[in-house]
PDB file of N, CA and C in Angstrom:
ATOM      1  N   UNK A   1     -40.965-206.705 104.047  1.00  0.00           N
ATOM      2  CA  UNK A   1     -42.241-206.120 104.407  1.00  0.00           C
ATOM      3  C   UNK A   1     -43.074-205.915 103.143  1.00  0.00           C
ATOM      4  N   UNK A   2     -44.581-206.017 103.080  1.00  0.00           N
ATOM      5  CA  UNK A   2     -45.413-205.774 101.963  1.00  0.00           C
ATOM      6  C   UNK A   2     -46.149-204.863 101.932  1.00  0.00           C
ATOM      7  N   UNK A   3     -45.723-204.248 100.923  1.00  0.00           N
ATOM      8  CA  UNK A   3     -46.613-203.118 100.697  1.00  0.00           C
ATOM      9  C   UNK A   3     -47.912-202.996 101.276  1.00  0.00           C
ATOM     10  N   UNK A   4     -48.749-204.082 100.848  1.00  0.00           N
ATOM     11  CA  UNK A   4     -49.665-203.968 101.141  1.00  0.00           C
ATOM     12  C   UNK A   4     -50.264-204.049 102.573  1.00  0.00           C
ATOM     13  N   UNK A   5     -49.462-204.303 103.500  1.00  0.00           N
ATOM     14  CA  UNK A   5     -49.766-204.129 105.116  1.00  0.00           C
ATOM     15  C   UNK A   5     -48.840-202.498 104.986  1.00  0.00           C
ATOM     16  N   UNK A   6     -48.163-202.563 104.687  1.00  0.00           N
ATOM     17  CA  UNK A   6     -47.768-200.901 104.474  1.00  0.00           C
ATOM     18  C   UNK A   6     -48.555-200.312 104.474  1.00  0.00           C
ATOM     19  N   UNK A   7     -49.919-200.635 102.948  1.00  0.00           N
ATOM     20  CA  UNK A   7     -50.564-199.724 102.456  1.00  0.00           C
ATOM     21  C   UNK A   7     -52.078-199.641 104.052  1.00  0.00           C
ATOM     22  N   UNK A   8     -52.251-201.009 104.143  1.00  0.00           N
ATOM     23  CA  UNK A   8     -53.278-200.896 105.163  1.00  0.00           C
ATOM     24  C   UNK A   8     -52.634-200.287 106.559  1.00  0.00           C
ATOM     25  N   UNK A   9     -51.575-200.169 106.739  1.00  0.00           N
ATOM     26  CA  UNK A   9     -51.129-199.333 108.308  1.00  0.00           C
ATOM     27  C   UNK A   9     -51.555-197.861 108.001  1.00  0.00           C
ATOM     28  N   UNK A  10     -51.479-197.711 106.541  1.00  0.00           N
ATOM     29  CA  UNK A  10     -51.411-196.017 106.393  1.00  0.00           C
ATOM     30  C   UNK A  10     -52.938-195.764 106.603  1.00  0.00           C
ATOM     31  N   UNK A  11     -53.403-196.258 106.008  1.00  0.00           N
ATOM     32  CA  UNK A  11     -55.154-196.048 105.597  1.00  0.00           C
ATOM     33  C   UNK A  11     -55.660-196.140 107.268  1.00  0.00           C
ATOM     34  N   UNK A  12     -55.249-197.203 108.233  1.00  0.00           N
ATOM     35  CA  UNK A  12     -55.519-196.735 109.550  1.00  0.00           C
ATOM     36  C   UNK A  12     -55.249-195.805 110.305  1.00  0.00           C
ATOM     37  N   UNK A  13     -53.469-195.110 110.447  1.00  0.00           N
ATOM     38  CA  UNK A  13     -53.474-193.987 110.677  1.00  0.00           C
ATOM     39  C   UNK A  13     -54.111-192.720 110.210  1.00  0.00           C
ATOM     40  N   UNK A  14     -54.438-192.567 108.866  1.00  0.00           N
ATOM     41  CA  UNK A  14     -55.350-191.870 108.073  1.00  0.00           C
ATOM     42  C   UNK A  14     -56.367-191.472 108.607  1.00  0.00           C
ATOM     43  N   UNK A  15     -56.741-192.444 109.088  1.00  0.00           N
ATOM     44  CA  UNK A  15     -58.712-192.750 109.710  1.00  0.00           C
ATOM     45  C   UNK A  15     -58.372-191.965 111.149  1.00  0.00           C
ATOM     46  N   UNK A  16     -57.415-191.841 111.690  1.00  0.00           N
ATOM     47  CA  UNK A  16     -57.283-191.324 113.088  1.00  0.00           C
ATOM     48  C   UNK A  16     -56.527-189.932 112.715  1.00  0.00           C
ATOM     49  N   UNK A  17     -56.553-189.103 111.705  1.00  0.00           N
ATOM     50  CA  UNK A  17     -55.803-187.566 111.322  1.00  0.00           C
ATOM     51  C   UNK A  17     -56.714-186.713 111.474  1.00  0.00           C
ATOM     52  N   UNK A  18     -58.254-187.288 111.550  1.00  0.00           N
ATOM     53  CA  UNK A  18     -59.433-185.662 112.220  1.00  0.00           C
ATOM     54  C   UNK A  18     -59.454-185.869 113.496  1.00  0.00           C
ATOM     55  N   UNK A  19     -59.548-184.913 114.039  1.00  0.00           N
ATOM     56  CA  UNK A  19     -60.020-184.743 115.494  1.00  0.00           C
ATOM     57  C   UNK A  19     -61.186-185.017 115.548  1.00  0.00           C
ATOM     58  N   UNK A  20     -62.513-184.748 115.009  1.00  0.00           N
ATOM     59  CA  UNK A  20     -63.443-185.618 115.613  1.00  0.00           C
ATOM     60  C   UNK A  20     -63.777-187.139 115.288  1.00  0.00           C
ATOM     61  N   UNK A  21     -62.881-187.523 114.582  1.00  0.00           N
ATOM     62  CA  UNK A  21     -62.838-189.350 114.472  1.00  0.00           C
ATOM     63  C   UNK A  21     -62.567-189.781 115.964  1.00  0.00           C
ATOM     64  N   UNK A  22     -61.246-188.917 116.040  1.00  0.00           N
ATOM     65  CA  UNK A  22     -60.469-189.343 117.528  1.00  0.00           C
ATOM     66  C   UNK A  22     -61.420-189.069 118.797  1.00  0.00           C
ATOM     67  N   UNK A  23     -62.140-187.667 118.602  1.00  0.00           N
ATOM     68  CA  UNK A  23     -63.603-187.170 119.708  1.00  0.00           C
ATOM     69  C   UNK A  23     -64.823-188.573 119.634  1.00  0.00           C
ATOM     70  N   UNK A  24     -64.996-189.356 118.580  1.00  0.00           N
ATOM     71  CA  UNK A  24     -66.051-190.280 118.674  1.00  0.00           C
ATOM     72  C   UNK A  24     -65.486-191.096 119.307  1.00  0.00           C
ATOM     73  N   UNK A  25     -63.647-191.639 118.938  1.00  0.00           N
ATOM     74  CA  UNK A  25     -63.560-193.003 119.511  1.00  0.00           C
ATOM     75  C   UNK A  25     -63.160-192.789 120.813  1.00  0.00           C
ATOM     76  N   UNK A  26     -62.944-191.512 121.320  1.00  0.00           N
ATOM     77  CA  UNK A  26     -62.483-191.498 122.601  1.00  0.00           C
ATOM     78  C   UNK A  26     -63.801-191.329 123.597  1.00  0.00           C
ATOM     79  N   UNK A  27     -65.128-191.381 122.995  1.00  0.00           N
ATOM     80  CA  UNK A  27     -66.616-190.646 123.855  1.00  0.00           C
ATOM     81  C   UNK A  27     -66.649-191.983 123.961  1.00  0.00           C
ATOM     82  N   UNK A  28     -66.760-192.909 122.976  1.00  0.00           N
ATOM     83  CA  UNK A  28     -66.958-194.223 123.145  1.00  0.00           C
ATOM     84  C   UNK A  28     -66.366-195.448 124.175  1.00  0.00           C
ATOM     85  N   UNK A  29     -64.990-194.608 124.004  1.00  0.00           N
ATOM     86  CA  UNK A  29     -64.534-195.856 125.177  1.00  0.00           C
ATOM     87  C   UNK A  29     -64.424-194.969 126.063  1.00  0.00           C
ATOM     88  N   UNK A  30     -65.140-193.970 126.634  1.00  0.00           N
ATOM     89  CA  UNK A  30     -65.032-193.000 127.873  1.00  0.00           C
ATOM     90  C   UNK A  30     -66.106-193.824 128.409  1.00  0.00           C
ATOM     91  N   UNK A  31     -67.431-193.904 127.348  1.00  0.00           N
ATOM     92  CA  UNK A  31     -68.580-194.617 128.342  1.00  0.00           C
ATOM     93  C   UNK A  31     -68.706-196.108 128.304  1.00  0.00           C
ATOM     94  N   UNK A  32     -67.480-197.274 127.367  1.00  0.00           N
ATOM     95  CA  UNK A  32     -67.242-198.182 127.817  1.00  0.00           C
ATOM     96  C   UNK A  32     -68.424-199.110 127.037  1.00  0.00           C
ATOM     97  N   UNK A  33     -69.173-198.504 126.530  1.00  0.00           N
ATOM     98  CA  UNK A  33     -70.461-199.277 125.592  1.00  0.00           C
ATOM     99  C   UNK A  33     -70.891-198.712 124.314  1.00  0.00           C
ATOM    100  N   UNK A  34     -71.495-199.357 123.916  1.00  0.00           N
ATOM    101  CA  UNK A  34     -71.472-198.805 122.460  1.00  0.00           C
ATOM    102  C   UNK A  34     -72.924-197.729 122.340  1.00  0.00           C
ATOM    103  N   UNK A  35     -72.807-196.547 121.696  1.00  0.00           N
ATOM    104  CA  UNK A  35     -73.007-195.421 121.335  1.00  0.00           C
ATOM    105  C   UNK A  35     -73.933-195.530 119.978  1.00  0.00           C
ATOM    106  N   UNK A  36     -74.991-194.683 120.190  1.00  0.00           N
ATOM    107  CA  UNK A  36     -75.687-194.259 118.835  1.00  0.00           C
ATOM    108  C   UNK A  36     -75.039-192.907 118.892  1.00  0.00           C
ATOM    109  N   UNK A  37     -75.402-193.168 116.970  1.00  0.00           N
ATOM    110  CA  UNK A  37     -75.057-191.862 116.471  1.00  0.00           C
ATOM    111  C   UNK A  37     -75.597-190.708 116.689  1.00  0.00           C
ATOM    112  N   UNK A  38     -76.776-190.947 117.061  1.00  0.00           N
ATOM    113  CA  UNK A  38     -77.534-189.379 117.718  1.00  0.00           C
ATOM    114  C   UNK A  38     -76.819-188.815 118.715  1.00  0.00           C
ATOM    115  N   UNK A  39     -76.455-189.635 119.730  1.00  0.00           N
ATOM    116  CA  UNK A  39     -75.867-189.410 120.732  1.00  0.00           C
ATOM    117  C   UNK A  39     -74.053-188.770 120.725  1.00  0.00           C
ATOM    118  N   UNK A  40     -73.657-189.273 119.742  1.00  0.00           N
ATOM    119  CA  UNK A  40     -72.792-188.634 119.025  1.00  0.00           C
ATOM    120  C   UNK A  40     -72.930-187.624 118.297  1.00  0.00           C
ATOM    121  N   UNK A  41     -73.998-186.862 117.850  1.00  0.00           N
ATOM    122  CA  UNK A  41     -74.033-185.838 117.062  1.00  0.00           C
ATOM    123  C   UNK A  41     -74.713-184.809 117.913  1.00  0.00           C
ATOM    124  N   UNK A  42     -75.403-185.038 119.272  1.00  0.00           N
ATOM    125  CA  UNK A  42     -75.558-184.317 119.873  1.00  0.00           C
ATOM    126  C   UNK A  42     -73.988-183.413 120.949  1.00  0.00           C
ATOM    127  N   UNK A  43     -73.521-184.860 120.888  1.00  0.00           N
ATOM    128  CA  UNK A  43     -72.142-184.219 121.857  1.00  0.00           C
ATOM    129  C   UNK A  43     -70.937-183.069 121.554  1.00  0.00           C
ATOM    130  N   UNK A  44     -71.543-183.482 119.853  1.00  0.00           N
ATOM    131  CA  UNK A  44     -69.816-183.054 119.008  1.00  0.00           C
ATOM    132  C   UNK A  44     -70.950-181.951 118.267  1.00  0.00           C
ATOM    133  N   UNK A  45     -72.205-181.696 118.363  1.00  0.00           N
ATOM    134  CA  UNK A  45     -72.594-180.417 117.437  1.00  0.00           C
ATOM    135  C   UNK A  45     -72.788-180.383 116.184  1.00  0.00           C
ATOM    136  N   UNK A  46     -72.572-182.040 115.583  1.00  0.00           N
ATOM    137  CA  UNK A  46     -72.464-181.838 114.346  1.00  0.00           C
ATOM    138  C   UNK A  46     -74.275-182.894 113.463  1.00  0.00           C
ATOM    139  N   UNK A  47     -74.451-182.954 112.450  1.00  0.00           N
ATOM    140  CA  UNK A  47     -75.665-183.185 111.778  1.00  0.00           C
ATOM    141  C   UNK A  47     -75.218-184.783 112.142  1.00  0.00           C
ATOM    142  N   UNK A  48     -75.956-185.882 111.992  1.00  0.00           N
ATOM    143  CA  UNK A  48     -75.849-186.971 112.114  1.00  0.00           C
ATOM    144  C   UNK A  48     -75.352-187.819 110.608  1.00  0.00           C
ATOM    145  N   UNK A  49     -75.505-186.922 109.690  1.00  0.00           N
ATOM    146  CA  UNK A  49     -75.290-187.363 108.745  1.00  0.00           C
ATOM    147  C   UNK A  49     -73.452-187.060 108.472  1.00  0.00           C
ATOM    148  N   UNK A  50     -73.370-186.155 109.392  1.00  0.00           N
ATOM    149  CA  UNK A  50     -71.435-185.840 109.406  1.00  0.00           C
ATOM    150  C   UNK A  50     -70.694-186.745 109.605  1.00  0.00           C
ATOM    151  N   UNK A  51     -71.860-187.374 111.254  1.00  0.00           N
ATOM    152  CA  UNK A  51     -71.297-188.212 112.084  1.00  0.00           C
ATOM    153  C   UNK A  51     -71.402-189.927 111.144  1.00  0.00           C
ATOM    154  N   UNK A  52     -71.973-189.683 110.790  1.00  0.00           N
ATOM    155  CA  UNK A  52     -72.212-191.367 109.822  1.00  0.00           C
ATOM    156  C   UNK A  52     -70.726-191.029 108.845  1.00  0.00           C
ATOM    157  N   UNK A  53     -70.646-190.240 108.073  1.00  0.00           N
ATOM    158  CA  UNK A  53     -69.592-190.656 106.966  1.00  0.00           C
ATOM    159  C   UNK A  53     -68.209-190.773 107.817  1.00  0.00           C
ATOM    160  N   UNK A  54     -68.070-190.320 108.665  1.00  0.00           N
ATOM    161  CA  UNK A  54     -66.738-190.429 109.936  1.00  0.00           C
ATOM    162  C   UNK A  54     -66.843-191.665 110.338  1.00  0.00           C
ATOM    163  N   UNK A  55     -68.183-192.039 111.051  1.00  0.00           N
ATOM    164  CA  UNK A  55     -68.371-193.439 111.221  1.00  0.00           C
ATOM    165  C   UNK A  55     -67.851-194.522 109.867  1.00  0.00           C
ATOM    166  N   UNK A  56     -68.279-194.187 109.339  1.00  0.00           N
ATOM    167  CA  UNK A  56     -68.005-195.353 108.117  1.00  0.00           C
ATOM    168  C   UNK A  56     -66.669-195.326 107.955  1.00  0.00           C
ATOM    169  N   UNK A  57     -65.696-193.902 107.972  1.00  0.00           N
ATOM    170  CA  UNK A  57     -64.373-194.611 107.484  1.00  0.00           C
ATOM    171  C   UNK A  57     -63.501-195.302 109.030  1.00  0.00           C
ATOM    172  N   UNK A  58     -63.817-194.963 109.646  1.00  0.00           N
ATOM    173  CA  UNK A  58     -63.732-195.806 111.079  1.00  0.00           C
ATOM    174  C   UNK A  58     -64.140-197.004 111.079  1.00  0.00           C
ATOM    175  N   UNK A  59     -65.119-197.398 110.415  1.00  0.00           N
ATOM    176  CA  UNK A  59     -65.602-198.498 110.370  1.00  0.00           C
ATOM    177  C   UNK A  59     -65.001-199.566 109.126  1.00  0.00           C
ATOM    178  N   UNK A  60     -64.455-198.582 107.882  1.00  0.00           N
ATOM    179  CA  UNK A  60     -63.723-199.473 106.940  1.00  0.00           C
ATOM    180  C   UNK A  60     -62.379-199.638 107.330  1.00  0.00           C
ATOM    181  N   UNK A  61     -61.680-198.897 108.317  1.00  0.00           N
ATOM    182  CA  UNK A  61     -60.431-199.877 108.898  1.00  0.00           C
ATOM    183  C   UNK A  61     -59.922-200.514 110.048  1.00  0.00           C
ATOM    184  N   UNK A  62     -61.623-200.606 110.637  1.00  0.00           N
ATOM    185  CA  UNK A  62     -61.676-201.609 111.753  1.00  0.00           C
ATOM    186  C   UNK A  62     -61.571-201.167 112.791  1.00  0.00           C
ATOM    187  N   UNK A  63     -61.775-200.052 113.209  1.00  0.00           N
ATOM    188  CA  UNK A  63     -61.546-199.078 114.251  1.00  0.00           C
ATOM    189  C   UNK A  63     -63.223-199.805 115.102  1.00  0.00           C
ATOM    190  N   UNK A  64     -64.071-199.387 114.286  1.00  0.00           N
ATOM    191  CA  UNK A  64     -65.199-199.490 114.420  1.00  0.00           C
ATOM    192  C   UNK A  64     -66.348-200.274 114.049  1.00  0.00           C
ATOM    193  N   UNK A  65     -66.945-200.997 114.562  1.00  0.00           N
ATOM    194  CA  UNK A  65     -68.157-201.811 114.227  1.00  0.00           C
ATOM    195  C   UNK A  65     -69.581-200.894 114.172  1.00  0.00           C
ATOM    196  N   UNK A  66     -70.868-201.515 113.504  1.00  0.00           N
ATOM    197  CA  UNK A  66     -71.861-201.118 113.958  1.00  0.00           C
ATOM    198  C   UNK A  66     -73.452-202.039 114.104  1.00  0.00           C
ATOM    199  N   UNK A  67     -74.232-201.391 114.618  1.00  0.00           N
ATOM    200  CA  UNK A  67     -75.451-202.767 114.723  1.00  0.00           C
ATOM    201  C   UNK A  67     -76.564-201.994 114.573  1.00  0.00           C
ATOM    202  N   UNK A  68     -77.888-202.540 114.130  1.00  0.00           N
ATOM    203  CA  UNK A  68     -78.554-201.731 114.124  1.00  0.00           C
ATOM    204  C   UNK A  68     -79.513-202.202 115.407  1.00  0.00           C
ATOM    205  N   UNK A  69     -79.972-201.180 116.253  1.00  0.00           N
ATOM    206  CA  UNK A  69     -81.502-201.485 117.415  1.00  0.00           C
ATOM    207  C   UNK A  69     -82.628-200.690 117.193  1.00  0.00           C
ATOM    208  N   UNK A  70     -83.267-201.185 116.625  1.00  0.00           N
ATOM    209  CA  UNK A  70     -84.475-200.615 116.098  1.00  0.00           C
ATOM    210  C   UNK A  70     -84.542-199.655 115.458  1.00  0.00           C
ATOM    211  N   UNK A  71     -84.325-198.721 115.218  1.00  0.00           N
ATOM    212  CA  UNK A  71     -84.200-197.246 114.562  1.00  0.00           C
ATOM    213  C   UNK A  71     -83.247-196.838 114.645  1.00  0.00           C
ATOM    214  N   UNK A  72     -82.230-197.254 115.687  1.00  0.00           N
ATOM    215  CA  UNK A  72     -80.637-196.646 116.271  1.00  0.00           C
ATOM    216  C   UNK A  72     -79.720-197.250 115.441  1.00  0.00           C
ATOM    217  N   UNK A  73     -78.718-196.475 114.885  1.00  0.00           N
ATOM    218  CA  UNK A  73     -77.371-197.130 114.520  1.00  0.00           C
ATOM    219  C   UNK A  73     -76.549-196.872 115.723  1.00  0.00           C
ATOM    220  N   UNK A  74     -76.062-198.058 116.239  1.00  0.00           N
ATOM    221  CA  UNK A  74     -74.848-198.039 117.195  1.00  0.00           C
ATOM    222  C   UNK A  74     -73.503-198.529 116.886  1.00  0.00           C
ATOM    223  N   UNK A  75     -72.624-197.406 117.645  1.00  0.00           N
ATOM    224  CA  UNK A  75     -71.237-197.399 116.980  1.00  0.00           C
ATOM    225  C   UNK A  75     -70.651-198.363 118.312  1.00  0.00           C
ATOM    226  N   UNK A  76     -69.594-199.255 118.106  1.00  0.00           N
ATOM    227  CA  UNK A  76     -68.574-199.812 118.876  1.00  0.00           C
ATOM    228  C   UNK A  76     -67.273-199.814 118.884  1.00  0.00           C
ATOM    229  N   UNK A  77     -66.188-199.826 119.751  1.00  0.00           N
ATOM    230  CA  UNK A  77     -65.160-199.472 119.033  1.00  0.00           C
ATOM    231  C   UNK A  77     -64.405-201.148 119.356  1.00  0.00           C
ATOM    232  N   UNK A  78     -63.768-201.871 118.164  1.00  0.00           N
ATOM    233  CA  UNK A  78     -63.454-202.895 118.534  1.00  0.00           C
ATOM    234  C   UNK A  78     -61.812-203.229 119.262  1.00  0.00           C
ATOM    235  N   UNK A  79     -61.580-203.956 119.627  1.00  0.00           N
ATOM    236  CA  UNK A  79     -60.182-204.443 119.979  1.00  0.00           C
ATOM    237  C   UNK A  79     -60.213-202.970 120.791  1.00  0.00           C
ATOM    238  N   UNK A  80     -60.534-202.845 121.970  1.00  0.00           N
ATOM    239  CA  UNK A  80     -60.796-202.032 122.583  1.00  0.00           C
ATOM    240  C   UNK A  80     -59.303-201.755 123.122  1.00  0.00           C
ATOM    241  N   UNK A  81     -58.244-202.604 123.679  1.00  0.00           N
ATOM    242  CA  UNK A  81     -57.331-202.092 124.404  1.00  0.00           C
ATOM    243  C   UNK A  81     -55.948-201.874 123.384  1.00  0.00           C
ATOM    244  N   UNK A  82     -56.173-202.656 122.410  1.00  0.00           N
ATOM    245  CA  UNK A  82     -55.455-201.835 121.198  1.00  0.00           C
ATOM    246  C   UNK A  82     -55.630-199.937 120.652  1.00  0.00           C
ATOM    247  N   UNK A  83     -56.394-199.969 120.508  1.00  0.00           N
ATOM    248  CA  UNK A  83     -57.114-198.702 120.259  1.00  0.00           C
ATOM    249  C   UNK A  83     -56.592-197.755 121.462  1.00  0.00           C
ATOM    250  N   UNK A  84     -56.855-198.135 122.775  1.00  0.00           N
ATOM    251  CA  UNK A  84     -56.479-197.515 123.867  1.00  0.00           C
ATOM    252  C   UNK A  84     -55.306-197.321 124.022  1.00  0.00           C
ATOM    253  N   UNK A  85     -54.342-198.231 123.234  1.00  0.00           N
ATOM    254  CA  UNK A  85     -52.779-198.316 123.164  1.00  0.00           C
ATOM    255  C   UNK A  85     -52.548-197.170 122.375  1.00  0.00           C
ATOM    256  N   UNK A  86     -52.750-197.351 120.958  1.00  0.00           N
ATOM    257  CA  UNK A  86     -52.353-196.336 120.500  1.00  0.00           C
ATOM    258  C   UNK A  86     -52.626-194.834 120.490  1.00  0.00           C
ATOM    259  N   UNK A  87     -53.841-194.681 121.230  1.00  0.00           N
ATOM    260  CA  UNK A  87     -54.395-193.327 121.633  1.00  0.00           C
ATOM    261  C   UNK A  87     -53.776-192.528 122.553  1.00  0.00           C
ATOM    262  N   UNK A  88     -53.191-193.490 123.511  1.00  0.00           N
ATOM    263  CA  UNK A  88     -52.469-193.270 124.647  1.00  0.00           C
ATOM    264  C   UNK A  88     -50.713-193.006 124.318  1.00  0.00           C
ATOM    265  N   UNK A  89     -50.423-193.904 123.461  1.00  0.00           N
ATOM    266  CA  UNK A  89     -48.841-194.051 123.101  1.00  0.00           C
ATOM    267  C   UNK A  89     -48.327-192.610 122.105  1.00  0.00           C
TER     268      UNK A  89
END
């Protein structure tokens, strides 16, 4: 085994050790489409700018994609039934 998939398994579990990482990716695949961050920072109470740096490390280990629509950053969560696996397991 290599370290270095070692090192990247850890850095993903990592990304899933706050509760509201786990509160975004679970709002997200509750409504099955992808989510702006406003809409996320209205749900969870927190500044949008909270919700972006959470986003991003979600997003650096692939948990999460994003796009921009006009003024909106929208969050996605990818490999959707993976994600659902381990949330669930």
């Amino acid at each position: 085994m290599q370290m270095t998939n070692l090192d990247t398994k850890a850095k993903f579990y990592k990304s899933l050790s706050e509760a509201i990482r786990l509160k975004i990716i679970a709002y997200i695949l509750k409504k099955d489409k992808c989510t702006c961050i406003c809409e996320l920072s209205k749900l969870l109470k927190k500044d949008q700018s909270v919700i972006f740096r959470h986003i991003i490390i979600l997003k650096k280990t692939g948990i999460l994609s994003t796009k921009k629509e006009g003024k909106y950053l929208m969050c996605c969560v990818k490999n959707k039934n993976k994600i659902k696996r381990i949330l669930e397991g």
